[in-house]
PDB file of N, CA and C in Angstrom:
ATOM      1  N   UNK A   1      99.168  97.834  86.800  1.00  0.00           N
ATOM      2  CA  UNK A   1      99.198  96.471  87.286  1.00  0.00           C
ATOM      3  C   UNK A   1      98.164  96.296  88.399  1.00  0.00           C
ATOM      4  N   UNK A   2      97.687  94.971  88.376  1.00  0.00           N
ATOM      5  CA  UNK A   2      96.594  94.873  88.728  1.00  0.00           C
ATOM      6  C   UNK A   2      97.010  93.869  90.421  1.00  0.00           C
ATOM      7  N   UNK A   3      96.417  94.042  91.452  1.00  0.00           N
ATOM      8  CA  UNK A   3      96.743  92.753  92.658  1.00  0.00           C
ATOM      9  C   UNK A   3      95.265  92.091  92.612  1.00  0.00           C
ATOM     10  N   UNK A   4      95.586  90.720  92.705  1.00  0.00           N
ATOM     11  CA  UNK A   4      94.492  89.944  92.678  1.00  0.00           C
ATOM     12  C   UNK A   4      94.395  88.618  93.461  1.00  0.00           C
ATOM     13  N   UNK A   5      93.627  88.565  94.242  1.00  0.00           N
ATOM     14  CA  UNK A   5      93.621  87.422  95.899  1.00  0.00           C
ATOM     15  C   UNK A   5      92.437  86.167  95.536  1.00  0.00           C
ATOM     16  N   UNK A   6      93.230  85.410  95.571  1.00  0.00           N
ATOM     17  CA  UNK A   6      92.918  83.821  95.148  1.00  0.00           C
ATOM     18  C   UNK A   6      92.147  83.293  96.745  1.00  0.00           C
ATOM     19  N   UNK A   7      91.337  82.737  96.726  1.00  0.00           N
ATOM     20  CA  UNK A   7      91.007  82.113  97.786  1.00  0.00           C
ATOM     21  C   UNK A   7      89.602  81.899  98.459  1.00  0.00           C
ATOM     22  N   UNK A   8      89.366  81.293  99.583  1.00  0.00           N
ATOM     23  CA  UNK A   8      88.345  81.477 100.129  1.00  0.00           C
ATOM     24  C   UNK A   8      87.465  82.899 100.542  1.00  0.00           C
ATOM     25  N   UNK A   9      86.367  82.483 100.505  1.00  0.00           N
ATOM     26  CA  UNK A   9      85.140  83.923 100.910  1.00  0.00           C
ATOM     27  C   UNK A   9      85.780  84.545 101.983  1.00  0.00           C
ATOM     28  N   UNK A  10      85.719  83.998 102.613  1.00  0.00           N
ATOM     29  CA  UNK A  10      86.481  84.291 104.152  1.00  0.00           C
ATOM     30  C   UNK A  10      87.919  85.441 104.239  1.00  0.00           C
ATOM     31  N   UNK A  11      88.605  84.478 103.126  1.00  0.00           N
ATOM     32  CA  UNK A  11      90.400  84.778 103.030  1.00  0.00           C
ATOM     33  C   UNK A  11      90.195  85.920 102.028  1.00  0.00           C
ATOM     34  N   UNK A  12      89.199  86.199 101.549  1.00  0.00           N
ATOM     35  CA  UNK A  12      89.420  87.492 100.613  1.00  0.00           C
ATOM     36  C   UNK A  12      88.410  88.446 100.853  1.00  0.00           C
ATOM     37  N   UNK A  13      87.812  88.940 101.763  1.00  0.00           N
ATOM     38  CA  UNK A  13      86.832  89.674 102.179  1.00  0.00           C
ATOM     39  C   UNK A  13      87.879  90.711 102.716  1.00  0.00           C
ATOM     40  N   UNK A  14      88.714  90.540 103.518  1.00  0.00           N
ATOM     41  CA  UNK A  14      89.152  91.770 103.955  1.00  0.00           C
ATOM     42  C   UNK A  14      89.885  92.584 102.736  1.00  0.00           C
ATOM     43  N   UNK A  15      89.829  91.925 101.341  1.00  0.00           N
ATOM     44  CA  UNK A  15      90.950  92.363 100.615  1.00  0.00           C
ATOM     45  C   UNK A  15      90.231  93.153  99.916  1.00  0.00           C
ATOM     46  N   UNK A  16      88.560  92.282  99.544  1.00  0.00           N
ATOM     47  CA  UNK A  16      87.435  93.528  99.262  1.00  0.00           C
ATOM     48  C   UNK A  16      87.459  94.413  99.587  1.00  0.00           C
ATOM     49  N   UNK A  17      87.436  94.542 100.979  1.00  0.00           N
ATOM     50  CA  UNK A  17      86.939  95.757 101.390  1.00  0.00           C
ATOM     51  C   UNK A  17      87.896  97.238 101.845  1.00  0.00           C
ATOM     52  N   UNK A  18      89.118  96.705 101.346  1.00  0.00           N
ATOM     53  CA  UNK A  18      90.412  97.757 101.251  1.00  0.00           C
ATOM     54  C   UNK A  18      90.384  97.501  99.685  1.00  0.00           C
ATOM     55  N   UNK A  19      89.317  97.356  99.103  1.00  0.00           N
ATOM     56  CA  UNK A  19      89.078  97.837  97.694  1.00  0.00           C
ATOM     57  C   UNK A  19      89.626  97.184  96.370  1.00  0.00           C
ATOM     58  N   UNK A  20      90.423  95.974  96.983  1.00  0.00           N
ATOM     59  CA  UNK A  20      91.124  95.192  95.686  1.00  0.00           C
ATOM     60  C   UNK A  20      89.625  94.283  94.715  1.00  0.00           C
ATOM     61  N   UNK A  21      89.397  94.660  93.596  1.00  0.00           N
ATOM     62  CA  UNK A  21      88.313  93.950  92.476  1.00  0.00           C
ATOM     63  C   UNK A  21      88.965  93.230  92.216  1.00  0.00           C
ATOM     64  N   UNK A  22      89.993  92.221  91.736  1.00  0.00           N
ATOM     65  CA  UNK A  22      90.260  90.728  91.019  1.00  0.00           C
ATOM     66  C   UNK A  22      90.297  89.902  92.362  1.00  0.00           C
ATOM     67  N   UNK A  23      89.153  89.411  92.524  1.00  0.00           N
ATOM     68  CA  UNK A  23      89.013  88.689  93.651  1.00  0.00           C
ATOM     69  C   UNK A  23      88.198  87.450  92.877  1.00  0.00           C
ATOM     70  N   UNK A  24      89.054  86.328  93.235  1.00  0.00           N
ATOM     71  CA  UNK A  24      88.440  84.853  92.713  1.00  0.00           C
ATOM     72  C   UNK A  24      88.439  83.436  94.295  1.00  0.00           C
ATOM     73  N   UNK A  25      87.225  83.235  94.174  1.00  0.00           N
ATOM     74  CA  UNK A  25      86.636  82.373  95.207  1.00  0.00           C
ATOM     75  C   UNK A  25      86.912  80.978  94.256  1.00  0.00           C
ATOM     76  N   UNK A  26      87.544  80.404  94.130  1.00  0.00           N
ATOM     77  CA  UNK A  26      87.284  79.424  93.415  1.00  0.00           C
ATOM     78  C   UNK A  26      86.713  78.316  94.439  1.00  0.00           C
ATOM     79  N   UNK A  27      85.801  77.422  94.079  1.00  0.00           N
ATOM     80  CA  UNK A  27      84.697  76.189  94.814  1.00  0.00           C
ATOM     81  C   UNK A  27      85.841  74.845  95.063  1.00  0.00           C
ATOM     82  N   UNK A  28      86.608  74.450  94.840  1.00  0.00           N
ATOM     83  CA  UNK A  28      87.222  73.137  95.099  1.00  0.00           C
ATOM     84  C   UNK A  28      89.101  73.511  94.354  1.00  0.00           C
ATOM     85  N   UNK A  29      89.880  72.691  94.497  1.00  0.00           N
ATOM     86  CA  UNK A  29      91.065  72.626  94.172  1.00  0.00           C
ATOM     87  C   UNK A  29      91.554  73.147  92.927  1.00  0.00           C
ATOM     88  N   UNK A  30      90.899  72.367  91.953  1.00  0.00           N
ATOM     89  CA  UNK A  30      91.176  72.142  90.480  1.00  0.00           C
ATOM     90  C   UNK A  30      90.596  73.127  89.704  1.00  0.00           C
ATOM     91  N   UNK A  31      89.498  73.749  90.882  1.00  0.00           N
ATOM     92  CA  UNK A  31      89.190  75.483  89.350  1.00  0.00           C
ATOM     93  C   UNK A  31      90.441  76.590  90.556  1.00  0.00           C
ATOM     94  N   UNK A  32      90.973  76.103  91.667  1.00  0.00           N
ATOM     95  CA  UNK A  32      92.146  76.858  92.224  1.00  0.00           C
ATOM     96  C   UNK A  32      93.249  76.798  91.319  1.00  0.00           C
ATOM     97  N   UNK A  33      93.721  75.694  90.936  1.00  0.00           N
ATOM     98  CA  UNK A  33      95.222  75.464  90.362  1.00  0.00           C
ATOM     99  C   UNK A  33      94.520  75.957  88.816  1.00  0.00           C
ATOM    100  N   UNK A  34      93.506  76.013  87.955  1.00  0.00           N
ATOM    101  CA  UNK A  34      93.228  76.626  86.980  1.00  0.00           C
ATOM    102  C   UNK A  34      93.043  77.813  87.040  1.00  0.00           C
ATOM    103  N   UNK A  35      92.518  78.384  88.387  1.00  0.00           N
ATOM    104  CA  UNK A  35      92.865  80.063  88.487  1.00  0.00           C
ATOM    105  C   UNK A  35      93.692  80.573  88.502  1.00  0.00           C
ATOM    106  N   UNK A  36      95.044  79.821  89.357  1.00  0.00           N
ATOM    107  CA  UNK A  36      96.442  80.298  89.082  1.00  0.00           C
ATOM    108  C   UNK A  36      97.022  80.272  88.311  1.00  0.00           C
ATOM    109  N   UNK A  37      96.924  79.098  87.530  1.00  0.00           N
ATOM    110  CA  UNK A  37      97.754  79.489  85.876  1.00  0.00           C
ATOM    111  C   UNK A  37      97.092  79.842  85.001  1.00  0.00           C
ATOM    112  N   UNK A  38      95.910  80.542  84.948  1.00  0.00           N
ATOM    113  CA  UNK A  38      95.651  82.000  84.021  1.00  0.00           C
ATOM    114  C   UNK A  38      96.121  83.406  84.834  1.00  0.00           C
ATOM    115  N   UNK A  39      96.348  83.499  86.145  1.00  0.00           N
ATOM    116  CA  UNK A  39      96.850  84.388  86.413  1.00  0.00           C
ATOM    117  C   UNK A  39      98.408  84.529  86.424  1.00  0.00           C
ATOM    118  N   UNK A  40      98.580  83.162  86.204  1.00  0.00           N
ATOM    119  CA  UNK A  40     100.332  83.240  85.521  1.00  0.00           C
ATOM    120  C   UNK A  40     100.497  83.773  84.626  1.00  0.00           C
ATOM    121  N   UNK A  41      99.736  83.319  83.355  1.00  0.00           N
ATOM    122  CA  UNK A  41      99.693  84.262  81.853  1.00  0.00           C
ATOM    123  C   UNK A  41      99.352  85.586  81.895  1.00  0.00           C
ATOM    124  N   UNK A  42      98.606  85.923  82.984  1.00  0.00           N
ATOM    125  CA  UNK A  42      97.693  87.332  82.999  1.00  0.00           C
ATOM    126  C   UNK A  42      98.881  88.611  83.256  1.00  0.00           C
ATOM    127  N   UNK A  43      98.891  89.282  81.836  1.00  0.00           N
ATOM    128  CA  UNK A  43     100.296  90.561  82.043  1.00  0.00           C
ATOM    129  C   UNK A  43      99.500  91.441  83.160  1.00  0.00           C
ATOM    130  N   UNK A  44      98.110  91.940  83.140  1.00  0.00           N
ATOM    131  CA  UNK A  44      97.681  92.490  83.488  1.00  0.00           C
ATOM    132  C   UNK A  44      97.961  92.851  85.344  1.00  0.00           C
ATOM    133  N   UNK A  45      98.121  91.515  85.512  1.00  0.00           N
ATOM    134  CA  UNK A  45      98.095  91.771  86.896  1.00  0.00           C
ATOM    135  C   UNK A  45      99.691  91.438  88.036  1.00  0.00           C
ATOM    136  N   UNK A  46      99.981  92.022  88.796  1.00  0.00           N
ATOM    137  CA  UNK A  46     101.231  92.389  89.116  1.00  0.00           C
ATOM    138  C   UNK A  46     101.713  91.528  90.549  1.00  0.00           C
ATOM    139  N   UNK A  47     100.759  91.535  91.435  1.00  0.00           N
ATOM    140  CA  UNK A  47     100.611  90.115  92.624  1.00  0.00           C
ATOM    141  C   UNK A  47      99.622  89.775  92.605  1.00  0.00           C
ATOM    142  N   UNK A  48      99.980  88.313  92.990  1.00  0.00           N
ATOM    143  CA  UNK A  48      98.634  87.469  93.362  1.00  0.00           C
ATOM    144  C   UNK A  48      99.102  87.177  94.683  1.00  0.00           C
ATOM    145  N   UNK A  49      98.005  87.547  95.676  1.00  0.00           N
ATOM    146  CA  UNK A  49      97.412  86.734  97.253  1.00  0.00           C
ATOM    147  C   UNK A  49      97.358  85.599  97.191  1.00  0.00           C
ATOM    148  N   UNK A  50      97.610  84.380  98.077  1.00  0.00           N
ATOM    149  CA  UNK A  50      96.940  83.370  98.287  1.00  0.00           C
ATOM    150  C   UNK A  50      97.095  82.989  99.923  1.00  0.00           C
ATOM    151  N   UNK A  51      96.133  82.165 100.317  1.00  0.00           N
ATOM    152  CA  UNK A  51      96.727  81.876 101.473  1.00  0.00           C
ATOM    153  C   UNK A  51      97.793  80.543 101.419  1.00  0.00           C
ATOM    154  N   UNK A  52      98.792  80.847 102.755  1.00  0.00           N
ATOM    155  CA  UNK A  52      99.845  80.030 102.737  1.00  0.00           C
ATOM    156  C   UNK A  52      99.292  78.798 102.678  1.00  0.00           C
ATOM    157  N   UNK A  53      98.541  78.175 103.652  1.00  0.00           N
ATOM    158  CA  UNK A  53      98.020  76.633 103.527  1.00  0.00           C
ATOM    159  C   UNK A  53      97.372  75.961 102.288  1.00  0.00           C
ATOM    160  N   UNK A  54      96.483  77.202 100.997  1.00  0.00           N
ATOM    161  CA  UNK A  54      96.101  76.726  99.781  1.00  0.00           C
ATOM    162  C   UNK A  54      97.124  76.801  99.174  1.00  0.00           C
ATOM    163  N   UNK A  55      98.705  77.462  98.638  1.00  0.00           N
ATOM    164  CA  UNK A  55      99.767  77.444  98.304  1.00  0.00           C
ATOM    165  C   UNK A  55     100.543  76.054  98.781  1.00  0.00           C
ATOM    166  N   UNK A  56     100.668  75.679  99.938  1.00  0.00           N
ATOM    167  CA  UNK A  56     100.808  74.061 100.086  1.00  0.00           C
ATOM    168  C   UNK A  56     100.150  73.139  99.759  1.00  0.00           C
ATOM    169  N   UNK A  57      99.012  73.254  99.646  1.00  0.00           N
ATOM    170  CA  UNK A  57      98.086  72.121  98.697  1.00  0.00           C
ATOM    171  C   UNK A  57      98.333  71.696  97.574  1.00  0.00           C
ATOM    172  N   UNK A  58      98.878  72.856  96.467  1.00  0.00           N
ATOM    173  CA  UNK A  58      99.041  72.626  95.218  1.00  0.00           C
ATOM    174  C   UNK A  58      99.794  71.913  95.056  1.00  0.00           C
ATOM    175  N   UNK A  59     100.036  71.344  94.113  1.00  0.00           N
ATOM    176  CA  UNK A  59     100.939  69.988  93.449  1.00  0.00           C
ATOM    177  C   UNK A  59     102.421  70.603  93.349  1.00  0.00           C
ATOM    178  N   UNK A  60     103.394  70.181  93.095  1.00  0.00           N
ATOM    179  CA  UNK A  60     104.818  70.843  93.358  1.00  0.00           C
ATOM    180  C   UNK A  60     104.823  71.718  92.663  1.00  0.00           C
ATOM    181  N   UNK A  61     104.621  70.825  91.071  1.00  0.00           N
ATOM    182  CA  UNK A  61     105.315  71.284  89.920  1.00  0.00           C
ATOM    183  C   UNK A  61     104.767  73.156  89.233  1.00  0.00           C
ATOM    184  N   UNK A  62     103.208  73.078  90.248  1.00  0.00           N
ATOM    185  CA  UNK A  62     102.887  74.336  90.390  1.00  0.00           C
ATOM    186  C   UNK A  62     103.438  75.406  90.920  1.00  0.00           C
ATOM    187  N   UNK A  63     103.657  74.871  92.307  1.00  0.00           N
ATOM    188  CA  UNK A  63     103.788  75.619  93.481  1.00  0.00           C
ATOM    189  C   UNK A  63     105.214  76.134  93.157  1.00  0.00           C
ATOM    190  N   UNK A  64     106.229  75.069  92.591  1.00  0.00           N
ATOM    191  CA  UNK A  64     107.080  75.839  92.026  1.00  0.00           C
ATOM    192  C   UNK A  64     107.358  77.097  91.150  1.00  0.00           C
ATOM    193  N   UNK A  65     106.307  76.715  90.256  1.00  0.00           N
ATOM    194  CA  UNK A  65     106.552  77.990  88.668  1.00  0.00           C
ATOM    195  C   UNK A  65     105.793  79.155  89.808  1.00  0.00           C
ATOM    196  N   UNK A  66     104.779  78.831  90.463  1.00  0.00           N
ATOM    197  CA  UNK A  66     104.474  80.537  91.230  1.00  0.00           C
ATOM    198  C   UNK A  66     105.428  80.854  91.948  1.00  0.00           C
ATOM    199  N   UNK A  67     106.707  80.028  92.555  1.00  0.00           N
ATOM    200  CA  UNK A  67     107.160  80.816  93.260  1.00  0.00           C
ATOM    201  C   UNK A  67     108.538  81.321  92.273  1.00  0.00           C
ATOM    202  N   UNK A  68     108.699  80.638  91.362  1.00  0.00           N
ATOM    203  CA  UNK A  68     109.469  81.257  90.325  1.00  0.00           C
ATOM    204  C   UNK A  68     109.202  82.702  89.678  1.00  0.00           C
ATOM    205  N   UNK A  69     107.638  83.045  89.468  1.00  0.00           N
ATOM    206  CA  UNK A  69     107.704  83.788  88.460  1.00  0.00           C
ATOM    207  C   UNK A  69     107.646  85.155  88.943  1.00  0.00           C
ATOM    208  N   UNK A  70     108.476  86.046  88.508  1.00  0.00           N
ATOM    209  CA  UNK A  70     108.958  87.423  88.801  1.00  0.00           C
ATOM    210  C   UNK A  70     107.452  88.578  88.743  1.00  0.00           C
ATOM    211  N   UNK A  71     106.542  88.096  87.317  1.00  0.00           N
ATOM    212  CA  UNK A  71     105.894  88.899  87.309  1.00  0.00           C
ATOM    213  C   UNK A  71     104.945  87.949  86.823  1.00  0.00           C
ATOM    214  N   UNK A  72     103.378  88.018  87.128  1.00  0.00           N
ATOM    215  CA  UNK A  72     103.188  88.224  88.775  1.00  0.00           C
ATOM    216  C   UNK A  72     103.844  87.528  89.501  1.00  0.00           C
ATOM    217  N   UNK A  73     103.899  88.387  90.882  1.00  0.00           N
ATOM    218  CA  UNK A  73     104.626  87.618  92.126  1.00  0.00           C
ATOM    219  C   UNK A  73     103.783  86.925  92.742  1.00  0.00           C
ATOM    220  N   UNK A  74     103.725  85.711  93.354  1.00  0.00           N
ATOM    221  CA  UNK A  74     102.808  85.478  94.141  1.00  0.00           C
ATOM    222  C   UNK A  74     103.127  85.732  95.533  1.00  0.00           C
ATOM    223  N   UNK A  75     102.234  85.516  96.329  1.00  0.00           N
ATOM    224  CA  UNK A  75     102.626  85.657  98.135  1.00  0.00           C
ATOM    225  C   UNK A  75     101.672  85.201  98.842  1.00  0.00           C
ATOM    226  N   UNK A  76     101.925  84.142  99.349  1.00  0.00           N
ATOM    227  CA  UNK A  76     100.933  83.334 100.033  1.00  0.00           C
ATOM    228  C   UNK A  76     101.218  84.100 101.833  1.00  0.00           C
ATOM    229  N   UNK A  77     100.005  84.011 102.203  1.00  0.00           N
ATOM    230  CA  UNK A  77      99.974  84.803 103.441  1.00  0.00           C
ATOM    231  C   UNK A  77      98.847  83.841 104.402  1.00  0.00           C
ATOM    232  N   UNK A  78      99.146  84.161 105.622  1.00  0.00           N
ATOM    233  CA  UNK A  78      97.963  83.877 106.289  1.00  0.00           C
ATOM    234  C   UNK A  78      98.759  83.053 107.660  1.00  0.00           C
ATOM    235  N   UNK A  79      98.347  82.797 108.598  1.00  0.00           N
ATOM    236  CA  UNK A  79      98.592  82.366 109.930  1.00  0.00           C
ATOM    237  C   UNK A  79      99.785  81.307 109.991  1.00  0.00           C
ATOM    238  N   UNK A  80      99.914  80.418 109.203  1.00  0.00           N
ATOM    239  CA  UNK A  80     100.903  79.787 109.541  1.00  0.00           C
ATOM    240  C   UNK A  80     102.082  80.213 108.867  1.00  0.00           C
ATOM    241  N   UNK A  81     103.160  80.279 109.562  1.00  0.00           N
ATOM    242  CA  UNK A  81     104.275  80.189 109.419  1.00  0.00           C
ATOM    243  C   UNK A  81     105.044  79.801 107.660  1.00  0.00           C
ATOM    244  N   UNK A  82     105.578  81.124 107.234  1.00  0.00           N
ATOM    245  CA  UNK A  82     105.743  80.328 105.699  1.00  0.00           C
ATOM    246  C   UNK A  82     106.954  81.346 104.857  1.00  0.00           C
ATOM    247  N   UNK A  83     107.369  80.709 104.324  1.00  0.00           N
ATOM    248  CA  UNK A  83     108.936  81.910 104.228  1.00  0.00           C
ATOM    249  C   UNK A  83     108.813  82.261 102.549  1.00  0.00           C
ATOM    250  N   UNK A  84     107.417  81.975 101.660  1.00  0.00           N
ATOM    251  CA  UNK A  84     107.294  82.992 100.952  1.00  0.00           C
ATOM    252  C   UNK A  84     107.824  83.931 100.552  1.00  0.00           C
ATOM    253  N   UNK A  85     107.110  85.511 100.972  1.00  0.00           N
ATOM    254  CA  UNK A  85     107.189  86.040 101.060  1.00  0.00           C
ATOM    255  C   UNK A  85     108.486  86.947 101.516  1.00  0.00           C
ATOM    256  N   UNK A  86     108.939  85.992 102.385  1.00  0.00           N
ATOM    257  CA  UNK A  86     111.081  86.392 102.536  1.00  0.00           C
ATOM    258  C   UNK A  86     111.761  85.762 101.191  1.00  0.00           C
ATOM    259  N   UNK A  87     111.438  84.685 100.536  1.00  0.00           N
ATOM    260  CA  UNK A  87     111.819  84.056  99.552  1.00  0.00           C
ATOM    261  C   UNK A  87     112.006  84.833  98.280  1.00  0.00           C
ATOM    262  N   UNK A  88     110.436  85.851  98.357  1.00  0.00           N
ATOM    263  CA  UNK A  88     110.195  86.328  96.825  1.00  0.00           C
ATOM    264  C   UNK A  88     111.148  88.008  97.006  1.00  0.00           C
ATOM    265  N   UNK A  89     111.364  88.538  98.503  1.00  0.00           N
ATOM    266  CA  UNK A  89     112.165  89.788  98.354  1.00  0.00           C
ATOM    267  C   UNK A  89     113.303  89.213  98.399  1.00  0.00           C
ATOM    268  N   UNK A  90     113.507  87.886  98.882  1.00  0.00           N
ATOM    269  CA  UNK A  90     115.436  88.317  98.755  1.00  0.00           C
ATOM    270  C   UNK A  90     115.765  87.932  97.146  1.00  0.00           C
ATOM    271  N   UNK A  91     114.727  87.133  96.525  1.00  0.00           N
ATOM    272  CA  UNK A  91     114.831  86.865  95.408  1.00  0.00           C
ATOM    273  C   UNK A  91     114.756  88.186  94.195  1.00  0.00           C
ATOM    274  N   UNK A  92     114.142  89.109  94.706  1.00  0.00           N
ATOM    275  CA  UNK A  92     113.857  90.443  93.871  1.00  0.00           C
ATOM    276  C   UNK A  92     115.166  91.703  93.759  1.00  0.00           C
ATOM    277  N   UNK A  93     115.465  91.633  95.354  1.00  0.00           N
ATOM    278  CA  UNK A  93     116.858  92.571  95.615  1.00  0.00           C
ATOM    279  C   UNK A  93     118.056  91.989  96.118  1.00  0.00           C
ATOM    280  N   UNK A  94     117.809  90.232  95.827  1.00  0.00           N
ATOM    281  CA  UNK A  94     119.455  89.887  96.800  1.00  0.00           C
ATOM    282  C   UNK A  94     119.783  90.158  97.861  1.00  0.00           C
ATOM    283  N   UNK A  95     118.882  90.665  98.657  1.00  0.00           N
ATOM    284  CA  UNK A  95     119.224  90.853  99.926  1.00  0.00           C
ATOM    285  C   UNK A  95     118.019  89.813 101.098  1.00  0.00           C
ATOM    286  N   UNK A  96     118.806  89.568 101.975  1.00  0.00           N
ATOM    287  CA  UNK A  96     117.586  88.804 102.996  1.00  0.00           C
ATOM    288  C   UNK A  96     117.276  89.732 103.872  1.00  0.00           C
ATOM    289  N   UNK A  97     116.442  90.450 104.188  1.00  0.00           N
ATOM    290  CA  UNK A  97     115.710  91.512 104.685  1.00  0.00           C
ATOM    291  C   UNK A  97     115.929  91.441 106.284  1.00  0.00           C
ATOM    292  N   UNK A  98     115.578  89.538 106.553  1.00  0.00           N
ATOM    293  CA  UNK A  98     115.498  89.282 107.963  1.00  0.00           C
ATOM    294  C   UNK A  98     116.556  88.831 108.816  1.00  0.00           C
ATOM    295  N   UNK A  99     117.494  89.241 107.909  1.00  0.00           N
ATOM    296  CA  UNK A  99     118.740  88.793 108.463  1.00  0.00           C
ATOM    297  C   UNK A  99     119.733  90.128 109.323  1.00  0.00           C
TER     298      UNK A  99
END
C-alpha cells in the first residue's frame, strides 16, 4: 500500500523529501476534487494526506465519502485545528484515543 499527499508545492515538499513518490500538486480546485476521487478508487494506495483547510474547501458531499472511506483513509493535517484524524482512529478501533 501506497501513502499519497494531495496538495500544494509547499504542503508536500516535506513529504518528498522523507521519500513519499505519489505526490500530486494539483493547479486549482476541480483537478483537486478530481484527484481525490481517483484516489478513492485507487486499491493501490492506503492514505491519502491533505491539508486540513483544502479538505474544508471541498464540497460536502465529497468531503464526506473521504471521510467515510476505510481504505484509503484520508487525513487532512496541517495548522489549523481539525478533528480528522481523531475521527478516522476512533472510527478504525472504537476507541477515542483523546479521551
Amino acid at each position: 500500500m501506497e501513502i499519497a499527499v494531495v496538495g500544494t508545492p509547499e504542503f508536500t515538499l516535506g513529504f518528498q523529501l522523507a521519500g513519499i513518490t505519489r505526490i500530486l500538486n494539483p493547479p486549482n480546485e476541480e483537478d483537486m476534487q478530481n484527484d481525490l476521487r481517483q484516489l478513492l478508487n485507487d486499491k493501490e494506495v492506503g492514505i491519502v494526506v491533505i491539508d486540513s483547510e483544502d479538505l474544508l474547501k471541498l464540497p460536502d458531499r465529497l468531503r464526506i465519502q473521504l471521510s467515510d472511506s476505510i481504505s484509503p483513509t484520508f487525513l487532512g493535517i496541517g495548522t489549523t485545528e481539525d478533528t480528522t484524524l481523531r475521527e478516522s482512529i476512533r472510527k478504525a478501533i472504537g476507541v477515542d484515543l483523546w479521551k
